[in-house]
C-alpha atoms as a PDB file:
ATOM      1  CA  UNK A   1      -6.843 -15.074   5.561  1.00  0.00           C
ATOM      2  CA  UNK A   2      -9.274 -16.473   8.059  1.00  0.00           C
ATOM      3  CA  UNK A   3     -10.637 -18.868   5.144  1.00  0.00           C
ATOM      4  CA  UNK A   4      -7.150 -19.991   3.094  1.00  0.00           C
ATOM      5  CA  UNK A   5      -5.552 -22.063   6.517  1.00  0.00           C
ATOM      6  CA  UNK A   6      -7.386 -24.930   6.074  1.00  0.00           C
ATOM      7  CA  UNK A   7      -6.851 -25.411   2.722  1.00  0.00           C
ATOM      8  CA  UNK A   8      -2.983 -25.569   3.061  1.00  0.00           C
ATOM      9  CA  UNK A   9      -1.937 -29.047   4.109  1.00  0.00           C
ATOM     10  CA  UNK A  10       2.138 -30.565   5.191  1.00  0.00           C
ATOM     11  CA  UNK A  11       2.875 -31.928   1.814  1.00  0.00           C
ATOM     12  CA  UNK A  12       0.115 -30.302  -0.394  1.00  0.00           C
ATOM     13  CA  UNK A  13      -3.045 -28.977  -0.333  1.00  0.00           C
ATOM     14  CA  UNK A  14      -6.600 -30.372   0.922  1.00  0.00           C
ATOM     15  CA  UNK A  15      -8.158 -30.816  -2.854  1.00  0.00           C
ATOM     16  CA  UNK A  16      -7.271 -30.161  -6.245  1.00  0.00           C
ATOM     17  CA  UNK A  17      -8.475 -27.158  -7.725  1.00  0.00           C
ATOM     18  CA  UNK A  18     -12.107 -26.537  -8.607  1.00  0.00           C
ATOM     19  CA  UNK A  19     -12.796 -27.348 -12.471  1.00  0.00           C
ATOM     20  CA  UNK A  20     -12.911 -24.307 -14.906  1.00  0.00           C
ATOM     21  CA  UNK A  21     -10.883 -22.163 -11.508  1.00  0.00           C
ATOM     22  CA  UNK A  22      -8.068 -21.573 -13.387  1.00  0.00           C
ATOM     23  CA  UNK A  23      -9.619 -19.559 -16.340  1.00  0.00           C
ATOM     24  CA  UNK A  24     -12.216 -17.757 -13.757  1.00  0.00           C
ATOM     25  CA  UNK A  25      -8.903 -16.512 -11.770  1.00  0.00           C
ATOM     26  CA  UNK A  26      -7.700 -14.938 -14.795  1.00  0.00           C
ATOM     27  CA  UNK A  27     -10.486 -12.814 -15.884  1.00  0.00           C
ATOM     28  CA  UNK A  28     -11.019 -11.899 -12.313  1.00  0.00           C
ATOM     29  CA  UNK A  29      -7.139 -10.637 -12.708  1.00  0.00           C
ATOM     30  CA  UNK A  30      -7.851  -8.920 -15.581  1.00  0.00           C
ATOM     31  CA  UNK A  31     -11.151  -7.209 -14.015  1.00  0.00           C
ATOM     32  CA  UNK A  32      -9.303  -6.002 -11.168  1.00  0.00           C
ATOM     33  CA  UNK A  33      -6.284  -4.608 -13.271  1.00  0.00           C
ATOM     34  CA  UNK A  34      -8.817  -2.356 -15.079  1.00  0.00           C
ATOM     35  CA  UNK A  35     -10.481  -1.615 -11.689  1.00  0.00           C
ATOM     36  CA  UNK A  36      -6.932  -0.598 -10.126  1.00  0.00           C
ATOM     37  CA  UNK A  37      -6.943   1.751 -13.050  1.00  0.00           C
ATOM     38  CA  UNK A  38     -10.480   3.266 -11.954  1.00  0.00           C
ATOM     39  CA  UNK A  39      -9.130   3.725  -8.683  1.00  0.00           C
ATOM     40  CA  UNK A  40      -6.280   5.603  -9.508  1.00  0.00           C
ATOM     41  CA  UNK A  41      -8.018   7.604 -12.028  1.00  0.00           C
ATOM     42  CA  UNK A  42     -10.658   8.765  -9.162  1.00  0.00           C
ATOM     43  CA  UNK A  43      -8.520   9.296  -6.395  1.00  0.00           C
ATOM     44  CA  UNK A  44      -4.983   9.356  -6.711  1.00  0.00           C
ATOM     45  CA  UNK A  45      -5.001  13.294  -8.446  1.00  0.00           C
ATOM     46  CA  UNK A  46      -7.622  14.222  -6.593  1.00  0.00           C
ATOM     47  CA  UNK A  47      -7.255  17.793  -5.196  1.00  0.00           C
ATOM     48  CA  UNK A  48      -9.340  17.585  -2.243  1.00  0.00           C
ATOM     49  CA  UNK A  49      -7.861  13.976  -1.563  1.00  0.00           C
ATOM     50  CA  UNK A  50      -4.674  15.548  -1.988  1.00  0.00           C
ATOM     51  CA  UNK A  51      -5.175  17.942   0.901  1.00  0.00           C
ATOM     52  CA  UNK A  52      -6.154  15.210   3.087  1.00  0.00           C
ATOM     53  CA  UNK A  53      -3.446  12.812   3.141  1.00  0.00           C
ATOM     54  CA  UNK A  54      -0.308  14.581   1.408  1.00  0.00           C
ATOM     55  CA  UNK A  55       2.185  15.461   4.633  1.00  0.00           C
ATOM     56  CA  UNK A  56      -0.623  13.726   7.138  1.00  0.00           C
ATOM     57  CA  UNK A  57       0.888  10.880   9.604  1.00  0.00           C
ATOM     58  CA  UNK A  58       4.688  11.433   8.551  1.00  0.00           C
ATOM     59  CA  UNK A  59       6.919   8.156  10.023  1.00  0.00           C
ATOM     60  CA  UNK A  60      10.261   8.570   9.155  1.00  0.00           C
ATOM     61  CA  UNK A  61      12.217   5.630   8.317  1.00  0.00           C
ATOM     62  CA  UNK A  62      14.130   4.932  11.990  1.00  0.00           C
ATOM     63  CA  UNK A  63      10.852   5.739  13.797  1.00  0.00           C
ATOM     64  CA  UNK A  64       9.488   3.042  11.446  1.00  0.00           C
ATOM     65  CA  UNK A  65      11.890   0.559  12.568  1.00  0.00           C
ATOM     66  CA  UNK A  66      12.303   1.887  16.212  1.00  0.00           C
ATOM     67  CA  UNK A  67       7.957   0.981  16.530  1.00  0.00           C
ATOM     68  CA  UNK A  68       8.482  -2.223  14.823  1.00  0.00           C
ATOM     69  CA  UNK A  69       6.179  -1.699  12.218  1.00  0.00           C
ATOM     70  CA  UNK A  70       6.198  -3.809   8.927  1.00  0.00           C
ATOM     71  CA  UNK A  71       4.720  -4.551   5.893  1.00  0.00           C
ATOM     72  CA  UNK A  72       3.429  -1.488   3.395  1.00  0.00           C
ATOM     73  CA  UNK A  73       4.277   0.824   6.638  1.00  0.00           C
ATOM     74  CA  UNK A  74       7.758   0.321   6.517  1.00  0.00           C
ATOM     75  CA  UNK A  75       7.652   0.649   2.855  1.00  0.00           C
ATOM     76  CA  UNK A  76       6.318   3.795   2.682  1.00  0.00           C
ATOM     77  CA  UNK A  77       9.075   5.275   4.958  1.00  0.00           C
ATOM     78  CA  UNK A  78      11.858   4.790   2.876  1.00  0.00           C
ATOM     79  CA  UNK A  79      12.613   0.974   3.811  1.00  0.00           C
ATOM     80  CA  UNK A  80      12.783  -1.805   1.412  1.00  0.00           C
ATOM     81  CA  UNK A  81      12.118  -4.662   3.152  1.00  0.00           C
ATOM     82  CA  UNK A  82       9.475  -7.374   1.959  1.00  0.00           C
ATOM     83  CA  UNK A  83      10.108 -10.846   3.290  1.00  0.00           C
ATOM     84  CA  UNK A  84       9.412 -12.880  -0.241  1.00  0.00           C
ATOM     85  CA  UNK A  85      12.987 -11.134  -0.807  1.00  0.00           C
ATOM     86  CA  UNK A  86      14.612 -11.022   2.472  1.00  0.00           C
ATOM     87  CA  UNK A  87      13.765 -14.593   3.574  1.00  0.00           C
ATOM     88  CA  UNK A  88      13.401 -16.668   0.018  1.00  0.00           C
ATOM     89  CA  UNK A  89      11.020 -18.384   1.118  1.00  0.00           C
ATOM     90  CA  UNK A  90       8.210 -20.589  -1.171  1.00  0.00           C
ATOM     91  CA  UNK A  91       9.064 -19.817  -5.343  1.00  0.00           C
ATOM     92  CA  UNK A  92       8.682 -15.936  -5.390  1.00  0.00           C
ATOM     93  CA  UNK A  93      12.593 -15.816  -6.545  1.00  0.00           C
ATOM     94  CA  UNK A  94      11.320 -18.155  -9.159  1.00  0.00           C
ATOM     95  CA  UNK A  95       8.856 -14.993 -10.468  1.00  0.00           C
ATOM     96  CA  UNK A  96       9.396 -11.539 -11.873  1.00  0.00           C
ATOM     97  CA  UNK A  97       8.217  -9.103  -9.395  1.00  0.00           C
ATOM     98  CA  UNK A  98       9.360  -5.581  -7.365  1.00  0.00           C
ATOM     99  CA  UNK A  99       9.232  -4.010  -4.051  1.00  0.00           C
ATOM    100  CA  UNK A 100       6.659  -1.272  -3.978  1.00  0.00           C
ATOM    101  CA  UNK A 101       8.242   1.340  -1.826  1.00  0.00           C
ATOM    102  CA  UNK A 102       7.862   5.706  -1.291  1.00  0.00           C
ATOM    103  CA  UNK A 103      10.344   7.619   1.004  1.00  0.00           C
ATOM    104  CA  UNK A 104       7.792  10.499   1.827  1.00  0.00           C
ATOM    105  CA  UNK A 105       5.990   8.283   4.933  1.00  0.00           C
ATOM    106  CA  UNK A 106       2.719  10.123   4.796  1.00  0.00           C
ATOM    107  CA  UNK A 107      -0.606   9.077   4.210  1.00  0.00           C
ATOM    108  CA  UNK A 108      -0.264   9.911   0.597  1.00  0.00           C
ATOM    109  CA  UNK A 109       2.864   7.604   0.297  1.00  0.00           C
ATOM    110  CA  UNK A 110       0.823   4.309   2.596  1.00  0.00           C
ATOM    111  CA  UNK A 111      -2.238   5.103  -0.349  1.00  0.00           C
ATOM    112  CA  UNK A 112       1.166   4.467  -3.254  1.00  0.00           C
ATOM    113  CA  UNK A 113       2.517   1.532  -1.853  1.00  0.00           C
ATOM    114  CA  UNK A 114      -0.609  -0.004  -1.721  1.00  0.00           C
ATOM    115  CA  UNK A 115      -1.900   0.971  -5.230  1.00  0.00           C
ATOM    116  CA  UNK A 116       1.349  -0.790  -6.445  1.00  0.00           C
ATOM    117  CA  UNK A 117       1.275  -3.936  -4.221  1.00  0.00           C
ATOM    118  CA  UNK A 118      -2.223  -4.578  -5.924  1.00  0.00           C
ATOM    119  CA  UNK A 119      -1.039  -4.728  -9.718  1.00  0.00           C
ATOM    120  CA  UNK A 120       2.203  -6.133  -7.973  1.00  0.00           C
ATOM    121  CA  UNK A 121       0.033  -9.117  -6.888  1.00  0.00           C
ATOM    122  CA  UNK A 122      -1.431  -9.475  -9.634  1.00  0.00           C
ATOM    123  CA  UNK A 123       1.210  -9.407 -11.470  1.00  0.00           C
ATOM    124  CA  UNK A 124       2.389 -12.069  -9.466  1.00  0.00           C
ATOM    125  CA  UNK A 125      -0.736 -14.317  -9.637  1.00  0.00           C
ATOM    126  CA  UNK A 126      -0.779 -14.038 -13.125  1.00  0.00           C
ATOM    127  CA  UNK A 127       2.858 -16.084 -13.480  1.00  0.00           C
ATOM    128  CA  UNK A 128       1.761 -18.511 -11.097  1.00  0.00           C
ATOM    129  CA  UNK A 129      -0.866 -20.039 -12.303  1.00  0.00           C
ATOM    130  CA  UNK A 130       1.032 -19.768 -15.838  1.00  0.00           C
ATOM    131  CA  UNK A 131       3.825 -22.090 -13.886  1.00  0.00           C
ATOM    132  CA  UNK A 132       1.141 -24.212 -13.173  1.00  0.00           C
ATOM    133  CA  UNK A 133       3.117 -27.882 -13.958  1.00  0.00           C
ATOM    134  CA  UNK A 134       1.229 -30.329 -16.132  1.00  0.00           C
ATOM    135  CA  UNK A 135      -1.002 -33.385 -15.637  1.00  0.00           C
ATOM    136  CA  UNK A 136      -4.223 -33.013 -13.826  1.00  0.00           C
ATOM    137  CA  UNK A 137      -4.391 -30.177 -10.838  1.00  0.00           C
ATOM    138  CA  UNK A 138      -8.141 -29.739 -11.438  1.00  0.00           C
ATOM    139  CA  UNK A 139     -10.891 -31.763  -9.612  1.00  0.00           C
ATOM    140  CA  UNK A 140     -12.499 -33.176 -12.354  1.00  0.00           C
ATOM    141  CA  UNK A 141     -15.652 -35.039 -10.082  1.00  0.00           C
ATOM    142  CA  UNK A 142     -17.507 -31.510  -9.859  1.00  0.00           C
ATOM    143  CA  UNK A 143     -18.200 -31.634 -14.006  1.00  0.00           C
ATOM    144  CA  UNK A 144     -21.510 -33.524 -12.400  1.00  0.00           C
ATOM    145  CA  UNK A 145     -22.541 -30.530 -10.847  1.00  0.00           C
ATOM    146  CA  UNK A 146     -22.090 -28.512 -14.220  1.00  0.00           C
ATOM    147  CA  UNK A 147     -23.921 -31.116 -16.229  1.00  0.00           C
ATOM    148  CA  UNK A 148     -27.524 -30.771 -14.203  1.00  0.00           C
ATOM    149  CA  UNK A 149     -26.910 -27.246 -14.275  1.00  0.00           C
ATOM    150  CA  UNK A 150     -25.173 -23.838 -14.391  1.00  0.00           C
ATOM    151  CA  UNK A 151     -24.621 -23.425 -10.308  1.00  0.00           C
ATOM    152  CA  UNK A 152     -22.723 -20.170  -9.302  1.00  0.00           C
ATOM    153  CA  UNK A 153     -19.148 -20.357  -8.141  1.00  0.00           C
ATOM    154  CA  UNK A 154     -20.082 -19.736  -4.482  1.00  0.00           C
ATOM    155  CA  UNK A 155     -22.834 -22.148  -4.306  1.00  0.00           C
ATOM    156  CA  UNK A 156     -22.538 -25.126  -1.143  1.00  0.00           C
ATOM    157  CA  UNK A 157     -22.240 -27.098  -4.565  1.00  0.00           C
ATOM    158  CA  UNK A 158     -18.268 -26.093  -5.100  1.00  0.00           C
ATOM    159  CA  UNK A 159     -16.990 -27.991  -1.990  1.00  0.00           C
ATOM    160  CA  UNK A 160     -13.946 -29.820  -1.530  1.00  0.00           C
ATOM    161  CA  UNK A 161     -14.577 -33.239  -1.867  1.00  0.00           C
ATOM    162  CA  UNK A 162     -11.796 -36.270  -0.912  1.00  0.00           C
ATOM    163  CA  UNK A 163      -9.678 -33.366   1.231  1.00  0.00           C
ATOM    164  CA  UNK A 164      -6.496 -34.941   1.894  1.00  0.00           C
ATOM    165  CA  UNK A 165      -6.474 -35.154   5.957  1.00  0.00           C
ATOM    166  CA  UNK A 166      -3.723 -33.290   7.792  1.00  0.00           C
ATOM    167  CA  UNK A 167      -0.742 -35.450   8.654  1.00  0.00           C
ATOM    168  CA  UNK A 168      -0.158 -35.560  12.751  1.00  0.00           C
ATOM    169  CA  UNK A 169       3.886 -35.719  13.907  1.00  0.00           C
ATOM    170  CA  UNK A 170       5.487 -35.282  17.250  1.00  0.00           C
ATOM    171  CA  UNK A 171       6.690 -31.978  18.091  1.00  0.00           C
ATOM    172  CA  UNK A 172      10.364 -31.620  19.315  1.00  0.00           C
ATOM    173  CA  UNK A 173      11.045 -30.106  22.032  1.00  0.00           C
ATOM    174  CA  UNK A 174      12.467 -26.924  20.939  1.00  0.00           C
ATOM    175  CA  UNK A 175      11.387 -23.176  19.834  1.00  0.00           C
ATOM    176  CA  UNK A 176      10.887 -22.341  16.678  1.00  0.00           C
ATOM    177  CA  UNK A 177       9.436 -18.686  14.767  1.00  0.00           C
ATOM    178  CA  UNK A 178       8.194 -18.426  11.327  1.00  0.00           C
ATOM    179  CA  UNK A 179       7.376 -15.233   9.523  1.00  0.00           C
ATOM    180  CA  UNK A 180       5.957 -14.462   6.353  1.00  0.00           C
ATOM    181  CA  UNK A 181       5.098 -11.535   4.256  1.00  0.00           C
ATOM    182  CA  UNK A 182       1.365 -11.104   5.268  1.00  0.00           C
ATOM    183  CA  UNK A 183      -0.876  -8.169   3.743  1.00  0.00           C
ATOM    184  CA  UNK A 184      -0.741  -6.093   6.569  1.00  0.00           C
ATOM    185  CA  UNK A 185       3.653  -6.974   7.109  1.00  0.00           C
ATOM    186  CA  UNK A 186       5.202  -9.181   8.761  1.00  0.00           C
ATOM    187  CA  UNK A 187       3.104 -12.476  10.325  1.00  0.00           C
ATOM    188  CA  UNK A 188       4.865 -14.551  12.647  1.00  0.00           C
ATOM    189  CA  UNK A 189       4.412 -18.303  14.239  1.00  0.00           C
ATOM    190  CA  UNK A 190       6.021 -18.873  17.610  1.00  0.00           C
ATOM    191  CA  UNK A 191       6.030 -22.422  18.779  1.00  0.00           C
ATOM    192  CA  UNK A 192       7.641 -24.629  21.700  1.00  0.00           C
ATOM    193  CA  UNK A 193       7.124 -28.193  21.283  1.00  0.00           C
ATOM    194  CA  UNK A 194       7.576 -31.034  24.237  1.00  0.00           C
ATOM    195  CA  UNK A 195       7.677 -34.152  22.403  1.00  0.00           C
ATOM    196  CA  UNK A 196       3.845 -34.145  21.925  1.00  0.00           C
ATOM    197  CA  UNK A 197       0.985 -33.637  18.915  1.00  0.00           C
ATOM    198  CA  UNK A 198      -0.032 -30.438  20.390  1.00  0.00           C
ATOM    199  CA  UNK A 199       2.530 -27.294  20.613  1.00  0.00           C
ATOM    200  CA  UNK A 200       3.328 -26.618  24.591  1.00  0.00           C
ATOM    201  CA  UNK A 201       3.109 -22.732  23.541  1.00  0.00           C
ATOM    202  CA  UNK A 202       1.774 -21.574  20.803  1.00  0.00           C
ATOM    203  CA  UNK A 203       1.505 -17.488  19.601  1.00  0.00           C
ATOM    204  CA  UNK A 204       0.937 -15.515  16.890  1.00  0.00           C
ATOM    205  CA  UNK A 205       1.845 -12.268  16.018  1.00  0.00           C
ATOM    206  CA  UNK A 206       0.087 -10.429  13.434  1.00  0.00           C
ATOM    207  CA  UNK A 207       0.921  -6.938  12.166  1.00  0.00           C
ATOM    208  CA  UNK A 208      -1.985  -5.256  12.292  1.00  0.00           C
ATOM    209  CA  UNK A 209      -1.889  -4.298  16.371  1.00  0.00           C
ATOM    210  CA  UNK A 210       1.976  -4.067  16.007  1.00  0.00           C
ATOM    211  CA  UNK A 211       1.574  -1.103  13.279  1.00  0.00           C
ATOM    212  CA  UNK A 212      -1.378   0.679  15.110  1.00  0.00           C
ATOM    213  CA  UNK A 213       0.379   1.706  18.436  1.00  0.00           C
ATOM    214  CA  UNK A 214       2.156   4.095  16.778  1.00  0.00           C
ATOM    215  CA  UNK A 215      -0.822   5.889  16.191  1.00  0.00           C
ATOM    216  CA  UNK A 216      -1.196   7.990  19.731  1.00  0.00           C
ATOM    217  CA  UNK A 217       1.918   9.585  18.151  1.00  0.00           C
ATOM    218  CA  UNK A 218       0.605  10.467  14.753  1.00  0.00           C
ATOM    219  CA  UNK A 219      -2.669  11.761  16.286  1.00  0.00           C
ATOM    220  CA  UNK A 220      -1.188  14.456  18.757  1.00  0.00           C
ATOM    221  CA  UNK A 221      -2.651  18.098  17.744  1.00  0.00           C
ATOM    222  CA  UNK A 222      -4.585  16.340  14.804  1.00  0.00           C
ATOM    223  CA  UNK A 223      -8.390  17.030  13.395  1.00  0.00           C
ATOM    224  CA  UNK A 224     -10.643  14.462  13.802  1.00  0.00           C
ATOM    225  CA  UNK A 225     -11.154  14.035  10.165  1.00  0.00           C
ATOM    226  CA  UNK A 226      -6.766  14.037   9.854  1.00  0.00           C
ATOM    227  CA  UNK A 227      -6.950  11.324  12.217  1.00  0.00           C
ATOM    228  CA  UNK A 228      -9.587   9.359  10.185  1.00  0.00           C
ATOM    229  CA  UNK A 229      -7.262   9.794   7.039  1.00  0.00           C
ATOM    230  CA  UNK A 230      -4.117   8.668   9.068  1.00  0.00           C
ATOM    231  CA  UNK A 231      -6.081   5.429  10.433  1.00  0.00           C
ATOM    232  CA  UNK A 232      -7.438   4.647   6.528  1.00  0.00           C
ATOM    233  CA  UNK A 233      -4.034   4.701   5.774  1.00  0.00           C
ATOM    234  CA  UNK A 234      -2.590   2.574   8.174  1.00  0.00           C
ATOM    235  CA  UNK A 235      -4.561  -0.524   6.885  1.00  0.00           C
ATOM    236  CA  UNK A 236      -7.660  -0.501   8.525  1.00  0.00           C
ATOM    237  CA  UNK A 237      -9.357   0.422   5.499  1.00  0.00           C
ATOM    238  CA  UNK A 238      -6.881  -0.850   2.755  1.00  0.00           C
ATOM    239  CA  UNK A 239      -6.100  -4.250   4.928  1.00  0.00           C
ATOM    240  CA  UNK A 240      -9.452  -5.048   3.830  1.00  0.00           C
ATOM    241  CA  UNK A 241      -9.086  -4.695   0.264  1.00  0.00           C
ATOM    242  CA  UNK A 242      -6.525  -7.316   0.175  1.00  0.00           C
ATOM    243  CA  UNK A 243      -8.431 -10.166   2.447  1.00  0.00           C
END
């Protein structure tokens, strides 16, 4: 997330796409389908796993929503709430996709919804770029690179070039919050504009501090390696997996 805000732009994005991106994104989802399956294979009937999580870190559904926690928290307690639904926002009503959800609210049930939300987005990724509109969407001036030679896909080489510069507009003078289904839940925008280019106030709220205070309650008469478990499952660990 720290590395996809600048290339979102009012009215677009800041370049078209790299050349040959589009058939690198799909084997990468195919890789990671068959590493999802790995995964699952090595952990998810694991005995001594099992132990460790199954009935660890309970939340029940109305202490989920009492603590204000989002995202594949709340899911795992029983709610279904995922913003792409509730809010409509962007063209996920446009695609064919479920809400990954478990009613148990352990540790075991956090590791679920999260196993699911990764074939889920790639399920997901997979219909986008087959929506992909025609005409050209790739940026065709970095064949030049691939003619001298056969640079990797991270090389300096694959920059942007001709980004289109962010508009500047006045802000009103008014409040306005944004949220949007982030990884971790719910990510929210808070501005107040006063008839300026710069926001008068300006926070953000992201869900990863909002989900961890309730973890003084899950840890009370816990084992050290119980706690460890209950904080894997509460994104610190899995979080990662999806930046």
């Amino acid at each position: 997330m720290r590395m996809m805000h600048n290339y979102f732009r009012i009215g677009g994005v800041a370049a078209d796409l790299p050349y040959g991106w589009i058939d690198k994104c799909l084997d990468f989802c195919d890789y990671f389908l068959t590493a999802v399956s790995e995964y699952q294979k090595l952990i998810t009937r694991n005995p001594i796993f099992l132990e460790r999580v199954e009935g660890v870190g309970i939340i029940g559904p109305e202490e989920a929503i009492n603590w204000g926690l989002s995202g594949p928290m709340l899911r795992a307690s029983g709610i279904q709430w995922d913003l792409r639904k509730v809010d409509h926002y962007e063209c996920y009503d446009e695609l064919d996709w479920e809400i990954h959800w478990q009613k148990e609210g352990d540790s075991l049930a956090r590791y679920l919804v999260r196993i699911g939300e990764m074939r889920e987005s790639i399920k997901i990724i997979q219909q986008a770029l087959e929506g992909i509109p025609g005409g050209p969407y790739e940026n065709l001036e970095t064949r030049c690179f691939a003619r001298e030679r056969d640079p990797e896909w991270n090389d300096f080489e694959y920059r942007f070039i001709s980004k289109k510069p962010s508009p500047t507009f006045e802000l009103p003078k008014q409040e306005l919050y944004v949220r949007v289904e982030a990884p971790k839940g719910e990510l929210g925008i808070f501005l107040i504009g006063d008839q300026s280019g710069f926001p008068w106030r300006w926070k953000i709220r992201p869900p990863g501090f909002i989900n961890l205070q309730i973890l003084p309650q899950l840890v009370k008469r816990m084992k050290l390696a119980d706690i460890m478990t209950i904080l894997g499952s509460i994104d610190i660990i899995m979080g990662e997996v999806d930046r």
